[in-house]
N, C-alpha and C. Protein backbone atom coordinates (compact mmCIF):
# COMPACT_ATOMS: atom_id res chain seq x y z
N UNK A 1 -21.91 -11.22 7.47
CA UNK A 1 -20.52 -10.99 7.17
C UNK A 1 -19.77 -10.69 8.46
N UNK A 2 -18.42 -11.10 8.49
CA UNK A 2 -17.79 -10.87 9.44
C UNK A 2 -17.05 -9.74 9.74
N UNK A 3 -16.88 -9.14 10.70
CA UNK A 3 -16.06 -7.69 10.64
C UNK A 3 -14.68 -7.98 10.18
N UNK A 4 -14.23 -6.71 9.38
CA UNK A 4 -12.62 -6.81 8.76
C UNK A 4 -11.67 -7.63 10.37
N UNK A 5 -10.92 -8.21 10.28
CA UNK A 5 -9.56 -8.16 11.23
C UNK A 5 -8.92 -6.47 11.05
N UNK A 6 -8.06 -7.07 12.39
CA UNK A 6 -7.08 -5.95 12.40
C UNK A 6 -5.99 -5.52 11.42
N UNK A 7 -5.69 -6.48 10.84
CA UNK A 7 -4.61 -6.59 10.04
C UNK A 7 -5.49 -5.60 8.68
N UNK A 8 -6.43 -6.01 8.01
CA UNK A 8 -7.17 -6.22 6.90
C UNK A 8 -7.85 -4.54 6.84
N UNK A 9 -7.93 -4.08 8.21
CA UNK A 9 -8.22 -2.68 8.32
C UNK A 9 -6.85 -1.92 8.15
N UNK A 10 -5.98 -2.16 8.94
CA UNK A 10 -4.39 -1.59 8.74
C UNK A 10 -4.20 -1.68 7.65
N UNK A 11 -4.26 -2.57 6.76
CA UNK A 11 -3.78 -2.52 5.10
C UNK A 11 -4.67 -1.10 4.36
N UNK A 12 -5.86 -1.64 5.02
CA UNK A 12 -6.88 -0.27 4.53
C UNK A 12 -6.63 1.07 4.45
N UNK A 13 -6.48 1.04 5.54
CA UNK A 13 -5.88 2.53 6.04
C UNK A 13 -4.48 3.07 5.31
N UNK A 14 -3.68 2.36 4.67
CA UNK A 14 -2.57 2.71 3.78
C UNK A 14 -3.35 2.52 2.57
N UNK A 15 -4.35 1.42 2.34
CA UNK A 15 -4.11 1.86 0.40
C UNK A 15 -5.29 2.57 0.54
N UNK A 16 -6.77 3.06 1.18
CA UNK A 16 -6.90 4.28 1.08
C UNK A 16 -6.42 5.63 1.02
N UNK A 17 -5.24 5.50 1.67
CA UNK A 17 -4.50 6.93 1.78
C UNK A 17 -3.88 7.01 0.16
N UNK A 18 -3.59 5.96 0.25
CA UNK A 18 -2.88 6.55 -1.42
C UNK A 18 -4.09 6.02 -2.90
N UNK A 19 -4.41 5.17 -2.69
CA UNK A 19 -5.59 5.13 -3.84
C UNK A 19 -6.80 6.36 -3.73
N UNK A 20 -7.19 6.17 -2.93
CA UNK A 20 -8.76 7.14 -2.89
C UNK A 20 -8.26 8.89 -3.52
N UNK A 21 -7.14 8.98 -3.66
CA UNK A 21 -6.47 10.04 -4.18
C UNK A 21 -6.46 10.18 -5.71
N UNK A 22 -6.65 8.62 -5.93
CA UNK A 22 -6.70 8.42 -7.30
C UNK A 22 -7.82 8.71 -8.49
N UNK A 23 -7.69 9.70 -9.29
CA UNK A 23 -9.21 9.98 -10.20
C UNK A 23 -9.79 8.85 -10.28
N UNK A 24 -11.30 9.03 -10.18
CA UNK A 24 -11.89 8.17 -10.08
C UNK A 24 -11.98 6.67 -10.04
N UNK A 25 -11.29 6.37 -8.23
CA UNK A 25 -11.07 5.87 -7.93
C UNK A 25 -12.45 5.50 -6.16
N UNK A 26 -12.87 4.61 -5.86
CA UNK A 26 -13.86 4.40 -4.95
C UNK A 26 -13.52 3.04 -4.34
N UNK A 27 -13.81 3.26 -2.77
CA UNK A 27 -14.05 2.46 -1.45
C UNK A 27 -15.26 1.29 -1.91
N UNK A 28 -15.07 0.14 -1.05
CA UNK A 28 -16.35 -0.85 -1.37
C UNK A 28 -16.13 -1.78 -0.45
N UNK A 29 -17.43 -2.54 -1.22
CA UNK A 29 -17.26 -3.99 -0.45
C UNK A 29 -18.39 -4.68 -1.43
N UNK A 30 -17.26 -5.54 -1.38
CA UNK A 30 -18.21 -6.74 -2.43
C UNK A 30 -17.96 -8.16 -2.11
N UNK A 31 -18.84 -8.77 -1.85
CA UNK A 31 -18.87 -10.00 -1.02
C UNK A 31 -18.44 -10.27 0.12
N UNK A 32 -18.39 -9.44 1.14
CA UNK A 32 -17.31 -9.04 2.33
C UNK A 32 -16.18 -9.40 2.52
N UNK A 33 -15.24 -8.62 0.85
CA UNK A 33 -14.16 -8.03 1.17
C UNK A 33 -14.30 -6.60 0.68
N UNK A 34 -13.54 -6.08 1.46
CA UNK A 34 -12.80 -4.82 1.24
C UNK A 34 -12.31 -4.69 -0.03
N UNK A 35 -12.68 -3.51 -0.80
CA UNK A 35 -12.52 -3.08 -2.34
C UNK A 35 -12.36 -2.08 -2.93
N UNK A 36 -11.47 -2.25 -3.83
CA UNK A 36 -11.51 -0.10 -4.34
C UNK A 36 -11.79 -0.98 -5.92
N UNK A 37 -12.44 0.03 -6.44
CA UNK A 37 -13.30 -0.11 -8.21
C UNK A 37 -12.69 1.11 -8.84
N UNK A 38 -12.55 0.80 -9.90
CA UNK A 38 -12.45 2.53 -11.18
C UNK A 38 -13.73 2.19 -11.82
N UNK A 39 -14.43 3.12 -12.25
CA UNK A 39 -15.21 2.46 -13.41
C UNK A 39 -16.19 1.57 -12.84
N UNK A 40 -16.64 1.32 -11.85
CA UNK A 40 -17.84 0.30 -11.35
C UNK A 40 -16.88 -1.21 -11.19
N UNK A 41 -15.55 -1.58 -11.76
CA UNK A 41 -15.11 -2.20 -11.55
C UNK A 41 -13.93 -2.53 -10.84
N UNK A 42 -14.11 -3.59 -10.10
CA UNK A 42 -12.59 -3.69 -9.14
C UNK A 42 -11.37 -4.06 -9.73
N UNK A 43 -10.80 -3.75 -8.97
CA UNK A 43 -9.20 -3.90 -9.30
C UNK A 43 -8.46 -4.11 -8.12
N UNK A 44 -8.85 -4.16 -7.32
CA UNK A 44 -8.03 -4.46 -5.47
C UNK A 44 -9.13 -4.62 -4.90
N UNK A 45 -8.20 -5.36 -3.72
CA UNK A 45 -9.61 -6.32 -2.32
C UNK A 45 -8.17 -6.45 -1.60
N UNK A 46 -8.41 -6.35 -0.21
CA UNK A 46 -8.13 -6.88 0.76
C UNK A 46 -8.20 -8.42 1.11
N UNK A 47 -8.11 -9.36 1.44
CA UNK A 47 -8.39 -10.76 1.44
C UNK A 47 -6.91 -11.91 1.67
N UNK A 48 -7.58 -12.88 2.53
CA UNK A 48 -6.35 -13.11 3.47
C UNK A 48 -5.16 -13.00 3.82
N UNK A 49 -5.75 -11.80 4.60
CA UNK A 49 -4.35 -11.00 5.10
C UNK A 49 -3.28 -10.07 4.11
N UNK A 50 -3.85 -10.21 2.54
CA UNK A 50 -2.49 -9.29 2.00
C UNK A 50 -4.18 -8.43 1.01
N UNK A 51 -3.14 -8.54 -0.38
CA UNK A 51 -4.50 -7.16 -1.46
C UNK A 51 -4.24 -8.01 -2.88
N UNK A 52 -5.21 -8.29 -2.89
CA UNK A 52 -5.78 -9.20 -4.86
C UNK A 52 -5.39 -7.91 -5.58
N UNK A 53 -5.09 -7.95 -6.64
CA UNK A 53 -4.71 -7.17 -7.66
C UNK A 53 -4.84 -8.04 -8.91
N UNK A 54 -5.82 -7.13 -9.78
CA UNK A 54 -6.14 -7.33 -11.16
C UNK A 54 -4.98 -6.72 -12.32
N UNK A 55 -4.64 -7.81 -12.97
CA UNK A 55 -3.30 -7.09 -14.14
C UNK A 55 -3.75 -8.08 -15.15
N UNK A 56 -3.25 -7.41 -16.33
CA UNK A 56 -3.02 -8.24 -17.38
C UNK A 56 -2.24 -9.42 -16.96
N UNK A 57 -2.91 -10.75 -17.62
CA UNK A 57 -2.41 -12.12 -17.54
C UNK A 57 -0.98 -12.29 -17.12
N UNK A 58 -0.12 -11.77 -18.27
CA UNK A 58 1.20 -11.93 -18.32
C UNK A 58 2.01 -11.15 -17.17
N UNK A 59 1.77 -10.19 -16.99
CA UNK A 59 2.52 -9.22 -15.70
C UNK A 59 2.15 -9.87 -14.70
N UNK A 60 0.73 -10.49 -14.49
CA UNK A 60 0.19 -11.31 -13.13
C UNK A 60 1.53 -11.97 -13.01
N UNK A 61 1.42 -13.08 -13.76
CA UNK A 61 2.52 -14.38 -13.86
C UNK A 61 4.13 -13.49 -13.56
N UNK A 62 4.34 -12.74 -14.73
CA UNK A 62 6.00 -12.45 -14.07
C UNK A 62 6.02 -12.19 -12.77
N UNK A 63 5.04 -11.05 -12.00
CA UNK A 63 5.45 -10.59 -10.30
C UNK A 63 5.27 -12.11 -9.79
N UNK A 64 4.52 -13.10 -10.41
CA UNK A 64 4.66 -14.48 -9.23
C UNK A 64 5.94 -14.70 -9.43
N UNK A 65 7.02 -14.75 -10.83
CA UNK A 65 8.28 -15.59 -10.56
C UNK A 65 8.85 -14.55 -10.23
N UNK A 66 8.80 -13.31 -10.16
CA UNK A 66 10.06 -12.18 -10.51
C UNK A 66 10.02 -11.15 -8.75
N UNK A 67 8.93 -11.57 -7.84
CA UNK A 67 8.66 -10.51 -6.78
C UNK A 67 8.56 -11.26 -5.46
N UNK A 68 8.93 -11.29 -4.37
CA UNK A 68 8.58 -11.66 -2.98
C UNK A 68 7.97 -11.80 -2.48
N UNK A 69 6.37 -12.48 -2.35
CA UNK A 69 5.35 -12.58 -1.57
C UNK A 69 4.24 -12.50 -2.39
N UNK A 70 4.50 -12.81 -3.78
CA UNK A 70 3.23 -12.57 -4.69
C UNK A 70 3.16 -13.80 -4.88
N UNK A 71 1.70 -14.00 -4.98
CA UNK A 71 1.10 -15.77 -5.09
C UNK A 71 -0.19 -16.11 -5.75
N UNK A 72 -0.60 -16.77 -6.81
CA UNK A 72 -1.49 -16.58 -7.03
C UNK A 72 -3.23 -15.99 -6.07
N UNK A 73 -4.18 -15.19 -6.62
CA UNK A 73 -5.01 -14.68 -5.13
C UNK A 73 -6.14 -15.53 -5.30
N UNK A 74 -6.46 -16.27 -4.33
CA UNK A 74 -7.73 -17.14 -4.02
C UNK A 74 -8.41 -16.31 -3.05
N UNK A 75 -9.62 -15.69 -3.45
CA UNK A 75 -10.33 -15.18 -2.52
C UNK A 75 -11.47 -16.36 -1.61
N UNK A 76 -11.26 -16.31 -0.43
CA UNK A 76 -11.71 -16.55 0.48
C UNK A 76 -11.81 -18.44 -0.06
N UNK A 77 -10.64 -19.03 -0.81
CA UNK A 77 -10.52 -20.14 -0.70
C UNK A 77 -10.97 -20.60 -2.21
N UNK A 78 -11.68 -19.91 -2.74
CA UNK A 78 -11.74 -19.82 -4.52
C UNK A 78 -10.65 -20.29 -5.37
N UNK A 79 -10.97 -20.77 -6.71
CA UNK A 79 -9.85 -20.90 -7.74
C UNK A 79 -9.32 -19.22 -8.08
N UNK A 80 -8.06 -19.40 -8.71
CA UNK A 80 -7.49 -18.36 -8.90
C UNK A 80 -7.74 -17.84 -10.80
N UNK A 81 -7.70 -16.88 -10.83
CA UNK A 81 -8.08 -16.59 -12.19
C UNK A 81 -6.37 -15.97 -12.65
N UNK A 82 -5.96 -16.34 -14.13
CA UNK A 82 -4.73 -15.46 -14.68
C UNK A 82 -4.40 -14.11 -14.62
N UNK A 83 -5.27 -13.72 -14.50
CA UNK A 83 -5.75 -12.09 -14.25
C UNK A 83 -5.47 -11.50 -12.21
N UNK A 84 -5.26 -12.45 -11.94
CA UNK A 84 -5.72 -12.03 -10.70
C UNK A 84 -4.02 -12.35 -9.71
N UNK A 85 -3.72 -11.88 -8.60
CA UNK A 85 -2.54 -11.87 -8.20
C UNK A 85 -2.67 -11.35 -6.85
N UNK A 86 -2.29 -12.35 -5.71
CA UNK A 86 -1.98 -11.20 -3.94
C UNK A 86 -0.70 -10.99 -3.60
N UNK A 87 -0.39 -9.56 -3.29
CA UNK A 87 0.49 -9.79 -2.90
C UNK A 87 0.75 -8.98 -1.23
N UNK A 88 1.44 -10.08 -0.66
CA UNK A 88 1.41 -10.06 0.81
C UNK A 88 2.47 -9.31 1.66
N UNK A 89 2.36 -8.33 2.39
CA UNK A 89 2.98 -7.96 3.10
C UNK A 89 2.69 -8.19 5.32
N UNK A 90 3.52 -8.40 5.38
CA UNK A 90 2.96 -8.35 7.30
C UNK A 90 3.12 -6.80 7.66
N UNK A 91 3.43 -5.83 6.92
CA UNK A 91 3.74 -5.13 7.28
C UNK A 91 3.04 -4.05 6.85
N UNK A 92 1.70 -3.47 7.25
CA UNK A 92 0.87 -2.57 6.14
C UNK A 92 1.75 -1.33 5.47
N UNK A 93 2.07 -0.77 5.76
CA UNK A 93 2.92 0.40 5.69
C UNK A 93 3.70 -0.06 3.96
N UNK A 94 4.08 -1.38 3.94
CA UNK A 94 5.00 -2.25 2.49
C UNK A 94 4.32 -1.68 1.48
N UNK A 95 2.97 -1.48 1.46
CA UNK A 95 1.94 -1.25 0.42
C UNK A 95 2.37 -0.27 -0.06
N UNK A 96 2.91 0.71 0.24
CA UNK A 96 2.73 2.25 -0.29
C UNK A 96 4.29 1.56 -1.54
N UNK A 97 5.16 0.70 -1.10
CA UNK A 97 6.39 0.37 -2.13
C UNK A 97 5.51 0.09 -3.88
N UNK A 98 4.21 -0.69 -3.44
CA UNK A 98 3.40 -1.22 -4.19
C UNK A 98 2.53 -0.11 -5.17
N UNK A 99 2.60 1.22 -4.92
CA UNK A 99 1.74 1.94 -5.73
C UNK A 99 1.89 2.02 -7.64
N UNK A 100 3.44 1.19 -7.78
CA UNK A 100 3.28 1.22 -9.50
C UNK A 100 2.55 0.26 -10.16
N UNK A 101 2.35 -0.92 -9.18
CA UNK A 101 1.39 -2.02 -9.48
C UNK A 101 -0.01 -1.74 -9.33
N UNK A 102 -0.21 -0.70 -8.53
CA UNK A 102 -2.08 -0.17 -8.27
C UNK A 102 -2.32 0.39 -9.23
N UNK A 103 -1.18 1.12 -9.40
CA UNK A 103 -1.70 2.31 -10.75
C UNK A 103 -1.51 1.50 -11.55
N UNK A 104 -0.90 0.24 -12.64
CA UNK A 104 -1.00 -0.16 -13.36
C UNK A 104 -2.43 -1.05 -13.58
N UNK A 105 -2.90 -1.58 -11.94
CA UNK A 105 -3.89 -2.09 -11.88
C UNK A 105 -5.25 -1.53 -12.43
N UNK A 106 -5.45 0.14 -12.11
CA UNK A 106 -6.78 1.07 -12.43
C UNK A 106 -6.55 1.26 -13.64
N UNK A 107 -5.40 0.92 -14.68
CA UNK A 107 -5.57 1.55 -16.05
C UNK A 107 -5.49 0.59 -16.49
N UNK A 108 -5.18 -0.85 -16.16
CA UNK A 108 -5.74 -2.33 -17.31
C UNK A 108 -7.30 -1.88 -16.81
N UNK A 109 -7.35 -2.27 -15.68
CA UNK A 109 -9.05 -2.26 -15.49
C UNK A 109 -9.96 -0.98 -16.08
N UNK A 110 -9.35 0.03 -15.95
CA UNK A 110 -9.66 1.28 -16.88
C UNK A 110 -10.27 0.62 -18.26
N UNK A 111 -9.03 0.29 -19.01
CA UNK A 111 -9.09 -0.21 -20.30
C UNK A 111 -9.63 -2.10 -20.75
N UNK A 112 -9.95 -2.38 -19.72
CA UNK A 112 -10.65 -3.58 -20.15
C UNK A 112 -11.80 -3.54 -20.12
N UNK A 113 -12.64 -4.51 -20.86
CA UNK A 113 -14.34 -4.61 -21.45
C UNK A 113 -15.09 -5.31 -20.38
N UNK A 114 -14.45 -6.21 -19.71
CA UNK A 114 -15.02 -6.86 -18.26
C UNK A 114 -14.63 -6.56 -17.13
């Protein structure tokens, strides 16, 4: 595996600061990306250059038409799943605007069976 970039650690370093705060909420790595899990399961990754986020189908889709820099998330060149969503900032620090979408992220994944 390759070491994180610079960028990919800088993002880190902001959504650790505000996730890892989060009840049971945990650091990872799964397939070498960068990952926070609730529950043994993920819900955010780091991955080219912005953060995958797991939501219910339908909210995925609105932040693609309704938000700035959200695009469907292909990890490391993968198909994209309905469930799944990146959204990109150049600017790590943007992330912390992003915390109603994390927290919405740990309580679908909270409450889902997969």
């Amino acid at each position: 595996m390759a070491p994180p970039n610079a960028v990919d650690l800088s993002h880190k370093r902001v959504l650790d600061a505000m996730l890892l705060k989060q009840h049971g909420v945990e650091a990872g790595e799964v397939t070498g990306l960068l990952a926070y899990f609730v529950g043994k399961k993920m819900f955010a990754c780091i991955c080219n250059g912005g953060v995958g986020v797991r939501l219910p189908a339908a909210d995925a889709a609105n932040l693609q038409f309704s938000k700035e820099g959200v695009v469907p998330f292909q990890p490391k060149g993968m198909k994209s799943t309905r469930e799944w969503v990146q959204i990109n900032h150049e600017n790590s620090a943007d992330y912390e605007r992003e915390l109603d979408i994390l927290l919405s992220s740990i309580a679908f994944v909270k409450a889902s069976r997969s």
